[in-house]
Protein backbone atom coordinates (compact mmCIF):
# COMPACT_ATOMS: atom_id res chain seq x y z
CA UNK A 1 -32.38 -20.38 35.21
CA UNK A 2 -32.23 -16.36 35.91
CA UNK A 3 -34.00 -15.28 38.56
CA UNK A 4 -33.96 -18.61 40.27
CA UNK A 5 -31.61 -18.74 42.93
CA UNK A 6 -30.77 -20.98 45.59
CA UNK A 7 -34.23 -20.20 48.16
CA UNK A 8 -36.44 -20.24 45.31
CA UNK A 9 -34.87 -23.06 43.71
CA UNK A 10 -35.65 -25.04 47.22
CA UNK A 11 -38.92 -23.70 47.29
CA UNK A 12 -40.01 -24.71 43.48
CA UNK A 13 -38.02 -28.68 44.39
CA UNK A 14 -40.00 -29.20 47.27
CA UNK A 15 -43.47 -28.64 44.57
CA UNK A 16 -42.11 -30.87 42.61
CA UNK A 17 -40.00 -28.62 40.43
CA UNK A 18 -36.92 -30.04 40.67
CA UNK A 19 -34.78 -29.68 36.88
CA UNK A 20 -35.15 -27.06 34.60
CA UNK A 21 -36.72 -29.10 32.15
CA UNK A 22 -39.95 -29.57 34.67
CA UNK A 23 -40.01 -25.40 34.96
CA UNK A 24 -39.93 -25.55 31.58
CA UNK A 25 -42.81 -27.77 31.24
CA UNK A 26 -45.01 -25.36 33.63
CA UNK A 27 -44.30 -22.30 31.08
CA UNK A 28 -45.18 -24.10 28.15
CA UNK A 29 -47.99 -25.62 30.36
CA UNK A 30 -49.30 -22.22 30.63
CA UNK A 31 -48.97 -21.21 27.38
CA UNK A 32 -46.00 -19.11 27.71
CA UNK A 33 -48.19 -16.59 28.97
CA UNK A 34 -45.85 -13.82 30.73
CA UNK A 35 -48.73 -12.88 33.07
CA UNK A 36 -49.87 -16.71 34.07
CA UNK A 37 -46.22 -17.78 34.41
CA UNK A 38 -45.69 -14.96 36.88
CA UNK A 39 -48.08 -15.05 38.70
CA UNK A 40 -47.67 -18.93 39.13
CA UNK A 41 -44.11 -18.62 39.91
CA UNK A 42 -44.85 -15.67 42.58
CA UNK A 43 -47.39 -17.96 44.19
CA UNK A 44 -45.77 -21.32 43.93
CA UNK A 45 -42.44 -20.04 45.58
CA UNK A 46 -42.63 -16.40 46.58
CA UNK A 47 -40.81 -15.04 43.31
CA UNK A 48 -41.12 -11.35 43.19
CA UNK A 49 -41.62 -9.00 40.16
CA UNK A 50 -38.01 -8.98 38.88
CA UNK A 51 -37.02 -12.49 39.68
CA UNK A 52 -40.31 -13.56 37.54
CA UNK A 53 -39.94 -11.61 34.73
CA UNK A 54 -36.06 -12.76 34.59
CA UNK A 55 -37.10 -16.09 34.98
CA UNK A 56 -39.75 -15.91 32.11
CA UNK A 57 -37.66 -14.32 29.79
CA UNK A 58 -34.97 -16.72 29.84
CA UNK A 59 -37.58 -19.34 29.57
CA UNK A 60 -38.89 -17.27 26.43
CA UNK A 61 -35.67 -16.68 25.06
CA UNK A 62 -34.45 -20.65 25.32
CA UNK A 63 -37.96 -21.71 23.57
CA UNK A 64 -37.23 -18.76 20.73
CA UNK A 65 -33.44 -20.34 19.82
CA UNK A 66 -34.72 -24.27 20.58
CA UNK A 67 -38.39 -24.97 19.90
């Protein structure tokens, strides 16, 4: 997923966020809210501002072409 490289992707497995799919469940969780998801994501594994907002729009943009 952008944005999610290998630290925060160790971070987010050890909370239990392990796949993709299980991120994916937290955004639509939250409503796909840009500010709620990034906000979670910077307090759940110490995302900052650009890795956030690259990580929610590629979570936006999947659920646009899929869902």
């Amino acid at each position: 997923i952008a944005g999610i490289g290998p630290v925060l992707g160790e971070r987010l497995s050890e909370k239990g966020f392990d796949k993709a799919y299980v991120l994916l469940g937290q955004f639509l969780i939250l409503k796909k809210d840009e500010e709620l998801f990034k906000d979670w994501l910077k307090e759940t594994c110490g995302a900052n501002s650009h890795q956030s907002g690259n990580c929610y729009s590629c979570l936006k943009e999947w659920c646009n072409s899929y869902i």
